[in-house]
Protein backbone atom coordinates (compact mmCIF):
# COMPACT_ATOMS: atom_id res chain seq x y z
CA UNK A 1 -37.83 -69.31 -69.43
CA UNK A 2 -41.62 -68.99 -69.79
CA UNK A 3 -41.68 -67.65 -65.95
CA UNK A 4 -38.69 -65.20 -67.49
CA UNK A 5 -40.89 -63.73 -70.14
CA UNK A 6 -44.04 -63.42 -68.25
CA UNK A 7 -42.10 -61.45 -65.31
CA UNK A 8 -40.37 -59.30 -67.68
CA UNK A 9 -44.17 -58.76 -69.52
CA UNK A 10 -45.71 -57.65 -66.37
CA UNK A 11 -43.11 -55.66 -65.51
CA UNK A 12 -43.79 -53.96 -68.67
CA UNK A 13 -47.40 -53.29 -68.43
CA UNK A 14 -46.65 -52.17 -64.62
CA UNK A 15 -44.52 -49.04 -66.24
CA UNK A 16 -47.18 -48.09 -69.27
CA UNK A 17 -49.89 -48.05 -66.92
CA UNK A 18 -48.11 -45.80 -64.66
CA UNK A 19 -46.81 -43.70 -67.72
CA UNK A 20 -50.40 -43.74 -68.81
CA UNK A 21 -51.38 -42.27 -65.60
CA UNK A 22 -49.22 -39.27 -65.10
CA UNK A 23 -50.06 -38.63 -68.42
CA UNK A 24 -53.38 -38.06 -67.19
CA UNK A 25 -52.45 -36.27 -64.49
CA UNK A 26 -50.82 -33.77 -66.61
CA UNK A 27 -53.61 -33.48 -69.27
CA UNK A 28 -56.43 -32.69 -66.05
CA UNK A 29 -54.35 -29.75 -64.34
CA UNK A 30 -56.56 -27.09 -64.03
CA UNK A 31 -56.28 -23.72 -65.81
CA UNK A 32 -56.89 -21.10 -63.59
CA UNK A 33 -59.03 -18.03 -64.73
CA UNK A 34 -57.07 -14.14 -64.95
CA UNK A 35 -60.36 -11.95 -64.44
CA UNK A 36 -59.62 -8.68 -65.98
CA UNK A 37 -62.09 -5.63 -67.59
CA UNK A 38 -64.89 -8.43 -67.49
CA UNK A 39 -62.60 -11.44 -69.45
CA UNK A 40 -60.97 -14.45 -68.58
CA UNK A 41 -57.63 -13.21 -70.20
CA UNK A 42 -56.30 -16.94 -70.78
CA UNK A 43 -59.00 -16.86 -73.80
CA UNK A 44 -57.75 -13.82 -75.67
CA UNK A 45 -54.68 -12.52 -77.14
CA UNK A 46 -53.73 -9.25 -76.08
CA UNK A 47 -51.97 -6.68 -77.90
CA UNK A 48 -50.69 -3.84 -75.40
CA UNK A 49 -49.33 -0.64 -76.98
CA UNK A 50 -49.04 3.15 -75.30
CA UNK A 51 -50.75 6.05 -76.91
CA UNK A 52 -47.83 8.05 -78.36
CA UNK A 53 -47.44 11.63 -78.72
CA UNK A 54 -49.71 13.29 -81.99
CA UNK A 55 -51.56 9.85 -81.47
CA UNK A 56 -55.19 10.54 -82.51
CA UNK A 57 -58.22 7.68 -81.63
CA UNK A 58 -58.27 6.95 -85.18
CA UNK A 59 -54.95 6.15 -85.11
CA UNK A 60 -55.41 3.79 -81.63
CA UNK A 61 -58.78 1.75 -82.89
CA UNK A 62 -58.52 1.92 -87.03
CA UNK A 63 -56.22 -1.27 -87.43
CA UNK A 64 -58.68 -2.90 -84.77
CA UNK A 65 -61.93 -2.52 -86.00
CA UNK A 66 -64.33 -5.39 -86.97
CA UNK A 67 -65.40 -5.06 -90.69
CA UNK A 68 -68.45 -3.01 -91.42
CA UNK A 69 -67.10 -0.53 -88.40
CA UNK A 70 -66.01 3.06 -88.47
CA UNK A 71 -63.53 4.91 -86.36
CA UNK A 72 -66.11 7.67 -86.54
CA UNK A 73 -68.96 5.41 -85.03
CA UNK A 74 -66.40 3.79 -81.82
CA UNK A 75 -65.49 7.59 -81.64
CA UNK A 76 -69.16 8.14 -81.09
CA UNK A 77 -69.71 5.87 -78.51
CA UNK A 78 -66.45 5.86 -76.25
CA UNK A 79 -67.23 10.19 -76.15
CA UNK A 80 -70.29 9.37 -74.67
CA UNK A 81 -68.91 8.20 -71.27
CA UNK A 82 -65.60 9.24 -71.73
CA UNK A 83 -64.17 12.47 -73.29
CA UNK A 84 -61.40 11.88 -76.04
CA UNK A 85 -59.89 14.62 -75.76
CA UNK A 86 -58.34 13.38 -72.34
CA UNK A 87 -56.65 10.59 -73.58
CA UNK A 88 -52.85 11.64 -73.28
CA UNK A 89 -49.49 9.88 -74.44
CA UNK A 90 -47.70 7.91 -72.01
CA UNK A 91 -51.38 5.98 -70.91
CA UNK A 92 -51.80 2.19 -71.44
CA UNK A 93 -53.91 0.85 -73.92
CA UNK A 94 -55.02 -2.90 -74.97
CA UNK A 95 -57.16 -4.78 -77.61
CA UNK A 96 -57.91 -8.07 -76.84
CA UNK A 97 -58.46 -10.41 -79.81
CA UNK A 98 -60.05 -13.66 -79.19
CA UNK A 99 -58.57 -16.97 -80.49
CA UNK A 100 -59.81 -17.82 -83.53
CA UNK A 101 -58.51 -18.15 -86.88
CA UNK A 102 -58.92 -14.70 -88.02
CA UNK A 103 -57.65 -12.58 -84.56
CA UNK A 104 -61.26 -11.08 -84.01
CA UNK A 105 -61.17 -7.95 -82.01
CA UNK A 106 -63.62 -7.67 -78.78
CA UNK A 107 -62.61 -5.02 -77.13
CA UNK A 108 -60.05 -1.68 -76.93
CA UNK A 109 -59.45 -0.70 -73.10
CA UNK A 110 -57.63 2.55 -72.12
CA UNK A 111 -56.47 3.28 -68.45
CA UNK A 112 -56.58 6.82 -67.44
CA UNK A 113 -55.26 5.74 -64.47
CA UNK A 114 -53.85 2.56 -62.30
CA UNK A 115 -57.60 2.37 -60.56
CA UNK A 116 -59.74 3.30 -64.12
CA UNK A 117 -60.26 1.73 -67.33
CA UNK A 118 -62.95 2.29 -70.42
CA UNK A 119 -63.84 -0.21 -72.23
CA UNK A 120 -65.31 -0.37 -75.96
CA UNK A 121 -66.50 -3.80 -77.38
CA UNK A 122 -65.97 -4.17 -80.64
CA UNK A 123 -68.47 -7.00 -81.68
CA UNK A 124 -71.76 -6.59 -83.78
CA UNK A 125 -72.91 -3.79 -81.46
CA UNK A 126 -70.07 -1.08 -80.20
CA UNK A 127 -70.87 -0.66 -76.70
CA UNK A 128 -68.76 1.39 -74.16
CA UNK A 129 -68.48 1.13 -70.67
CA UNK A 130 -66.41 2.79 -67.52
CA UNK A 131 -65.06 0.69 -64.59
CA UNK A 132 -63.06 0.63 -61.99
CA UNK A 133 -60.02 -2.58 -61.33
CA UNK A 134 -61.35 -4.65 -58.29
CA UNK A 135 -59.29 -3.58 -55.07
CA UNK A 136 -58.39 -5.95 -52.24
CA UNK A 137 -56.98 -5.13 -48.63
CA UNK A 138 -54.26 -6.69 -47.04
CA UNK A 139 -53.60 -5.72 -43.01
CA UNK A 140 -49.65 -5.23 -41.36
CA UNK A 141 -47.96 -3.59 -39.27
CA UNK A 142 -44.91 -2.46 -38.89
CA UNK A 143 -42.50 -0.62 -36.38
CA UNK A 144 -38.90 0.56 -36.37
CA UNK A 145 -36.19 2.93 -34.38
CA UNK A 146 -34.50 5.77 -35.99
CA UNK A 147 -30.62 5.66 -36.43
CA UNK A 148 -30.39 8.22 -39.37
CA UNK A 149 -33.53 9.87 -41.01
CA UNK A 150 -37.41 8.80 -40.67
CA UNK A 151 -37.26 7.74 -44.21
CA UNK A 152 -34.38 5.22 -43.59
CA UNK A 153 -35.75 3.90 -40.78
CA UNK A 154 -39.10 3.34 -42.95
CA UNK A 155 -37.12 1.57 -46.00
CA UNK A 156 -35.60 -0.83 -43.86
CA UNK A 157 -38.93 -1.81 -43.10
CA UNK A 158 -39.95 -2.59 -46.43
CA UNK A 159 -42.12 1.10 -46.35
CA UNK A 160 -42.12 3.36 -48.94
CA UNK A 161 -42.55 6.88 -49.01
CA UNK A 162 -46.12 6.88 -49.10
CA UNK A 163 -45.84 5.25 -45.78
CA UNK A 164 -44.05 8.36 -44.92
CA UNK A 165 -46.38 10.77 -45.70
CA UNK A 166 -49.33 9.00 -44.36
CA UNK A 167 -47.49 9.07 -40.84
CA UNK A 168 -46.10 12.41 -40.67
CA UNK A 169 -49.60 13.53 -42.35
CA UNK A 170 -51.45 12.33 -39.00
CA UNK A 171 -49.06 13.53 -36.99
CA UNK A 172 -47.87 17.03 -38.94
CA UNK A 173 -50.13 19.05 -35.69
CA UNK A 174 -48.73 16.84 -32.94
CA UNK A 175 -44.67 15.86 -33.65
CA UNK A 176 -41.99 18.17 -35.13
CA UNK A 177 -40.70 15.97 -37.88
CA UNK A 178 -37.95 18.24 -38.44
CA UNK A 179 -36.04 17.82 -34.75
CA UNK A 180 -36.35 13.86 -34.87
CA UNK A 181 -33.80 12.48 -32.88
CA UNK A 182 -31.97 8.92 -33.23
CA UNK A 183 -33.81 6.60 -30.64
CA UNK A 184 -37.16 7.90 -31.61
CA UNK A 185 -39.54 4.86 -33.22
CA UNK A 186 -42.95 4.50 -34.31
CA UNK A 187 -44.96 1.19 -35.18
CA UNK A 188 -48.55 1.18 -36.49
CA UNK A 189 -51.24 -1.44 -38.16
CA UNK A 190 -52.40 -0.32 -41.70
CA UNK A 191 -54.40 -1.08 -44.09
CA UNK A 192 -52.81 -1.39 -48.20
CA UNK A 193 -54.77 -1.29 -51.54
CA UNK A 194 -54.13 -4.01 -54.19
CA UNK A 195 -55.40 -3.70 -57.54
CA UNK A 196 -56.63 -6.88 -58.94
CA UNK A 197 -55.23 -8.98 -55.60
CA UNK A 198 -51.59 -8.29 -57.19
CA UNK A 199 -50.52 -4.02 -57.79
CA UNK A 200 -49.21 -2.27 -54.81
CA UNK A 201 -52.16 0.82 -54.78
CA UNK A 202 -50.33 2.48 -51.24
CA UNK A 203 -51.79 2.73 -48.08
CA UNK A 204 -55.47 2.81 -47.43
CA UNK A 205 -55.53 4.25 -44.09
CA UNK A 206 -53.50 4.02 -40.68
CA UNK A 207 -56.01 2.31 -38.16
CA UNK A 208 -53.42 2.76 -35.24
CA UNK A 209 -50.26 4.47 -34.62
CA UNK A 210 -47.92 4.94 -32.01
CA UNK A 211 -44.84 7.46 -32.34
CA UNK A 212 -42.62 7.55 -29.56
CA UNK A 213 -39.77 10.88 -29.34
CA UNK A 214 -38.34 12.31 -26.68
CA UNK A 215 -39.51 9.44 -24.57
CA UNK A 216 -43.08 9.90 -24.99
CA UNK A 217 -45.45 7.93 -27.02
CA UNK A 218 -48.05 9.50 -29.14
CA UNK A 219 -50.95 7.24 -29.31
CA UNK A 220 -53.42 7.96 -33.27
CA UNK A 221 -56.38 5.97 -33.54
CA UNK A 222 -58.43 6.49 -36.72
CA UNK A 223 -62.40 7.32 -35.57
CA UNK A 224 -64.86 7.76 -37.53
CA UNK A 225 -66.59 10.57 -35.66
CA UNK A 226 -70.01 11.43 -38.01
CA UNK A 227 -70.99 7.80 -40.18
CA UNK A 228 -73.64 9.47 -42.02
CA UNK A 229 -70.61 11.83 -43.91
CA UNK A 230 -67.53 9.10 -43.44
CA UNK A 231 -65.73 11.86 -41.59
CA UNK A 232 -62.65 10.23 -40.06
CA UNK A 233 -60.16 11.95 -37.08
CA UNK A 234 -57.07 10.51 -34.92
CA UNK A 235 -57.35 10.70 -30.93
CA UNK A 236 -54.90 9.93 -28.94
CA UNK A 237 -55.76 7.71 -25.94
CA UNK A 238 -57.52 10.56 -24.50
CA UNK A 239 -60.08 11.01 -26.88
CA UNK A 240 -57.76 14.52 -27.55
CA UNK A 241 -57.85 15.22 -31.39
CA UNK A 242 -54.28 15.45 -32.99
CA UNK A 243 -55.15 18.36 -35.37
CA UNK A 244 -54.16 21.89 -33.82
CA UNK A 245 -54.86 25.54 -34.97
CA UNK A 246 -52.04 25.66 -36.84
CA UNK A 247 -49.96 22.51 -38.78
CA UNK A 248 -46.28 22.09 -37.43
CA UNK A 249 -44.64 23.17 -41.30
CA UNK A 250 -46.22 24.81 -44.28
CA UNK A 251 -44.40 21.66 -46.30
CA UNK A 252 -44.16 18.11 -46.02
CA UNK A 253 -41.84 15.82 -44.97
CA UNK A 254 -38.70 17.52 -45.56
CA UNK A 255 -35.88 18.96 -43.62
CA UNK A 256 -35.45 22.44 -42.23
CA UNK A 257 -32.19 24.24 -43.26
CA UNK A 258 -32.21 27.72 -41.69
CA UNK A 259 -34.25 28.31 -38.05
CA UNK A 260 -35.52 31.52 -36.46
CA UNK A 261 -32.38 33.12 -35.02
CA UNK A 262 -31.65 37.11 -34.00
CA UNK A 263 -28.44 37.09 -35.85
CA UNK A 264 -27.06 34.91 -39.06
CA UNK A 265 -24.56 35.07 -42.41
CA UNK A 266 -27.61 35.90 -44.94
CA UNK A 267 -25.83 33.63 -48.17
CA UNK A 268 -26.62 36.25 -50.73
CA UNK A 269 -26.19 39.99 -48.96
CA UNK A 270 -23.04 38.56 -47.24
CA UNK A 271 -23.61 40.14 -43.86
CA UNK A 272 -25.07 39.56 -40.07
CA UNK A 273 -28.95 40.12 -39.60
CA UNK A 274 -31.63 38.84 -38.17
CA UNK A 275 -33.16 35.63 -39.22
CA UNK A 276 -37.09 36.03 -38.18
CA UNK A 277 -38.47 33.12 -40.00
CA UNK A 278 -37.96 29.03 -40.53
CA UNK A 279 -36.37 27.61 -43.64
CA UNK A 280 -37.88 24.50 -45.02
CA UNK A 281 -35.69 23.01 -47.84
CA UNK A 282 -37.89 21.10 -50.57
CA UNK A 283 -37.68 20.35 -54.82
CA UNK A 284 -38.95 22.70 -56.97
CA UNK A 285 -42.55 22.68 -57.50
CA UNK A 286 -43.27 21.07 -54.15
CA UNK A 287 -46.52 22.23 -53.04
CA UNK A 288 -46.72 24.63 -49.69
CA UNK A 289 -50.03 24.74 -47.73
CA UNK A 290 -51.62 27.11 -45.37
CA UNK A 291 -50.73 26.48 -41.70
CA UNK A 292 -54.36 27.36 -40.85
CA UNK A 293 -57.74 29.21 -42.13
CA UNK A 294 -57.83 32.32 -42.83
CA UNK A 295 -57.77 35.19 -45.18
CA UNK A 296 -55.12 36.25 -47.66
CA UNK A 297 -53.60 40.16 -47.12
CA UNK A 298 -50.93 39.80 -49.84
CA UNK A 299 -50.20 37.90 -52.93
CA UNK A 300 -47.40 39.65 -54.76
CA UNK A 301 -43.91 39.88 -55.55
CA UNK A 302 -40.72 41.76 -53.52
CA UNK A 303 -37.39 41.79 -54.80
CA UNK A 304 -35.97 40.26 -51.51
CA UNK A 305 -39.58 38.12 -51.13
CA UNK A 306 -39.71 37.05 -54.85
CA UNK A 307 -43.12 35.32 -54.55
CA UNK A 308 -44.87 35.40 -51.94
CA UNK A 309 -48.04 35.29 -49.32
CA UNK A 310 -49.30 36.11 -46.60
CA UNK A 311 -52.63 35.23 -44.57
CA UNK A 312 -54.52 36.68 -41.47
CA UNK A 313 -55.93 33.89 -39.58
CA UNK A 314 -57.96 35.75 -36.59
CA UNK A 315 -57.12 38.86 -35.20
CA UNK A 316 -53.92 37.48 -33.13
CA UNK A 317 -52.37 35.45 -35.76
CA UNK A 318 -50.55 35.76 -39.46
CA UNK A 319 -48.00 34.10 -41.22
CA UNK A 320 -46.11 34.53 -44.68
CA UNK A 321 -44.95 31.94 -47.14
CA UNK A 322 -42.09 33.27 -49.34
CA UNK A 323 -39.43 32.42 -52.43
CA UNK A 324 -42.55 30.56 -54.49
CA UNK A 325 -41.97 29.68 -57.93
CA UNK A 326 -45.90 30.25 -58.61
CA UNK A 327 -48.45 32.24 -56.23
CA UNK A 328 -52.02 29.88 -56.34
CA UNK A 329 -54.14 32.59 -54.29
CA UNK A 330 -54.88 35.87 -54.32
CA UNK A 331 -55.41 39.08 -52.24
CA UNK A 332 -59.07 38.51 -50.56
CA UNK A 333 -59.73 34.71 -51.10
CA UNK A 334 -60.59 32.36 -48.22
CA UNK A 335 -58.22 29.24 -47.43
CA UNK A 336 -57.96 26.63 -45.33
CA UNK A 337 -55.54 24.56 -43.38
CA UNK A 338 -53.83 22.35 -45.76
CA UNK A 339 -54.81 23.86 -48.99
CA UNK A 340 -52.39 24.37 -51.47
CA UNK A 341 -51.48 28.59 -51.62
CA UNK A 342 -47.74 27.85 -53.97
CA UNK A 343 -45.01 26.16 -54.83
CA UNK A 344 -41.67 26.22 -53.34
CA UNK A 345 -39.02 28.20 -55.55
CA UNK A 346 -35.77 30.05 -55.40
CA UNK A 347 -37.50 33.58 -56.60
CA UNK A 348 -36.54 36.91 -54.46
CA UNK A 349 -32.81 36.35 -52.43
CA UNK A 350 -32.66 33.02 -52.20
CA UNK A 351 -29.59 30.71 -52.63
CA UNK A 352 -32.03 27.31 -53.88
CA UNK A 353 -35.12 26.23 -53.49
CA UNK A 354 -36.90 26.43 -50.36
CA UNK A 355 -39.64 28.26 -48.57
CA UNK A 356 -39.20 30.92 -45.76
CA UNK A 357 -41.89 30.52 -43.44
CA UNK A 358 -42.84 33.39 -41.38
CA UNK A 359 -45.50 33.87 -38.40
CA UNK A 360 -47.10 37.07 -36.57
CA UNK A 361 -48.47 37.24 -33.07
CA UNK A 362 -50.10 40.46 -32.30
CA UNK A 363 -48.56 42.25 -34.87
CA UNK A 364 -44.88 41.16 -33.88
CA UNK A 365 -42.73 38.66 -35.89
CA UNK A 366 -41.79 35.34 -33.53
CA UNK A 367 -40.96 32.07 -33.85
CA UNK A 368 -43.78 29.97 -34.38
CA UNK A 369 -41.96 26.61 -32.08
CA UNK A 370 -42.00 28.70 -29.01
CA UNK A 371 -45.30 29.54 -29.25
CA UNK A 372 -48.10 27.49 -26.96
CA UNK A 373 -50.62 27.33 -29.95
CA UNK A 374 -54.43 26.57 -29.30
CA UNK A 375 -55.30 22.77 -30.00
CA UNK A 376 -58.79 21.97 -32.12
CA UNK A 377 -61.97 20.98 -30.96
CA UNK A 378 -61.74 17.25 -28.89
CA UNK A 379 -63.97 14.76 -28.75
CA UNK A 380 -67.30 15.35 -28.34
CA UNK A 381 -68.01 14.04 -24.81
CA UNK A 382 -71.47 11.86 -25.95
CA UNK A 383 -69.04 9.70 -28.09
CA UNK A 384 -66.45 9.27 -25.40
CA UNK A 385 -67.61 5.81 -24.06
CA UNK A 386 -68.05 4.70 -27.60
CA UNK A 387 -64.82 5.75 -28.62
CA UNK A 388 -63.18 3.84 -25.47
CA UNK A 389 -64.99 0.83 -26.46
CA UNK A 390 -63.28 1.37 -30.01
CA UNK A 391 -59.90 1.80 -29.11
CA UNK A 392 -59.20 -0.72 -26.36
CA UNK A 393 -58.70 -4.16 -28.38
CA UNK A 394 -56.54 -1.51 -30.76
CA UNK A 395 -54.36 -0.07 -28.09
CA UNK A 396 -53.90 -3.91 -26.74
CA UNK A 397 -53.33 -5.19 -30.38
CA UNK A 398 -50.62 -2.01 -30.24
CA UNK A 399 -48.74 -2.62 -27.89
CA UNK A 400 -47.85 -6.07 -28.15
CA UNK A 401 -46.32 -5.17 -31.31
CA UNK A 402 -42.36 -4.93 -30.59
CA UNK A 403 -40.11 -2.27 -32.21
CA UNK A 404 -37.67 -2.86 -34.64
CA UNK A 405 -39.86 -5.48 -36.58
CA UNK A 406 -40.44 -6.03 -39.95
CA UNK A 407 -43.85 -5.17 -42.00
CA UNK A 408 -45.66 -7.93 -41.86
CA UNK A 409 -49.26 -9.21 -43.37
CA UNK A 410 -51.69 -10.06 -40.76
């Protein structure tokens, strides 16, 4: 019986000991730090709120102040780095209150954007301060085939469409995005921003592309051709820069819904004529861009035009932009390739929105993807062995990548 009781005792100091000691185990876990604006966020509560419409800063830092404070005075010091009158309803703001028994406030933050915040403190001394979120990089690559659109094809792996524009960007000299056929794939390694190790922030840059249609592969490797300026281009293998004279569409990424033709069913006059320019359906408000530098001739308004412009680039070449909702340049000014001259509209005889897109060789109207435009400036020959050097572990790295993969983190 003794022996009974004595088992039975151990057995019982066996189980609180180990009780005891996951117990412990619990009580030692670690609590890991959330670094944000300068705080370890586990030590604060935070109130979040939105600045709402008619909201003044009295309204957002009054309830929040530390006795002895004034709106007036945080007003004072925030305006010096930061200028109220930007602050705009819809933005994100915070005061974080540390935990003590009377919810002390140390600090409002606003966030004028994803990347920016301003910070006040709101201890004994108001002190204000402008920073930017920490921003890590994560590498991948990813590849896929066409069946339907680009954009599909993109989506189904995992891309979104700033993916999208970052491709057809480099390539808007080089491929016609608008004849894409099924069969036609691309794969590249890129580079994505990550605010605070954990919000997508899009792509940072493409370091290598390859787009293969009709058969051929288009090789884009990003270069940084002058380091003292940070002036980056895409080559293709070659050393061959992928920016032309002119840019393949005065829009981006869309989809082209009437072409150059010598006779078509005009949707509004209800009769045969000639077509002599390209169609490129887009939203309202989407922004069209110059196809090259030059010099704008006309900035005005026709009733079959609506809006419109048009630009001399050298003595060969013009082209005309028309149906904008709003004209950005005027008659005289100087743009270049890429800048913003309008917005696509409906205005003049149009049927929706869209933007007509006209070009000029010698005086006579043509259509611009028949033309064998000039190409930019290549690579200057001193960097060429450099450059070869740069791209060869990239191009092997490349093209081990199969198509029809998913993005992936490497």
């Amino acid at each position: 019986m003794n022996r009974f009781l004595i088992a039975v005792c151990s057995l019982l100091v066996l189980a609180s000991c180990d009780e005891k000691q996951e117990v412990q185990i619990a009580e030692v876990k670690p609590v890991i730090p959330v670094m944000q604006y300068g705080y370890d966020l586990n030590n604060y509560e935070i109130v979040e709120d939105t600045v709402q419409s008619g909201d003044t800063f009295n309204d957002l830092i009054a309830p929040h102040l530390v006795e002895g404070q004034s709106a007036y005075q945080a007003a004072v010091e925030l305006n010096e780095i930061y200028d109220l009158r930007k602050i705009q309803a819809g933005k994100p703001f915070k005061i974080l209150k540390r935990k003590d028994s009377v919810h002390t406030p140390e600090a409002f933050i606003y966030e004028p954007s994803r990347m920016d915040y301003v910070k006040l403190t709101l201890n004994e001394n108001l002190e204000a301060t402008q920073d930017k979120h920490p921003i890590t990089y994560s590498r991948r690559i990813a590849a896929g085939t066409i069946e339907t659109t680009l954009s599909e094809a993109m989506e189904d792996q995992g891309l979104g469409m700033s993916a999208i524009y970052e491709l057809s960007d480099i390539y808007k000299w080089t491929i016609d995005f608008f004849k894409l056929q099924k069969g036609d794939r691309f794969k590249m390694i890129f580079q994505e921003r990550y605010i605070n190790d954990s919000i997508y922030a899009g792509i940072d840059r493409i370091e290598v592309a390859v787009f293969e249609t009709g058969n051929k592969p288009y090789y884009a490797f990003d270069y940084v051709v002058d380091s003292t300026e940070a002036v980056h281009e895409y080559y293709n293998e070659e050393g061959a820069t992928l920016r032309n004279f002119f840019l393949k569409a005065p829009v981006n990424y869309t989809r082209i819904s009437s072409r150059y033709t010598k006779r078509r069913f005009h949707p509004v006059q209800k009769r045969w004529k000639a077509h002599k320019g390209t169609d490129y359906a887009a939203g309202y408000g989407t922004p069209i861009v110059a196809t090259a530098n030059g010099i704008v001739t006309k900035s005005g308004y026709t009733r079959g035009n609506g809006n419109y412009v048009k630009i001399r680039h050298n003595g060969t070449y013009e082209t005309q932009y028309l149906h904008m909702t709003k004209r950005k340049v005027s008659v005289g000014q100087r743009v270049d390739q890429g800048q913003v001259i309008g917005t696509v509209g409906s205005t003049g005889l149009a049927t929706g929105p869209h933007v007509c897109y006209r070009f000029w060789v010698n005086g006579k109207q043509v259509d611009p993807y028949k033309q064998n435009l000039p190409s930019a400036e290549p690579l200057p020959q001193a960097k060429m062995a450099d450059y070869q050097n740069f791209i060869m572990p990239l191009k092997e790295e490349i093209d081990e990548v199969p198509y029809q993969t998913g993005a992936a983190t490497l």
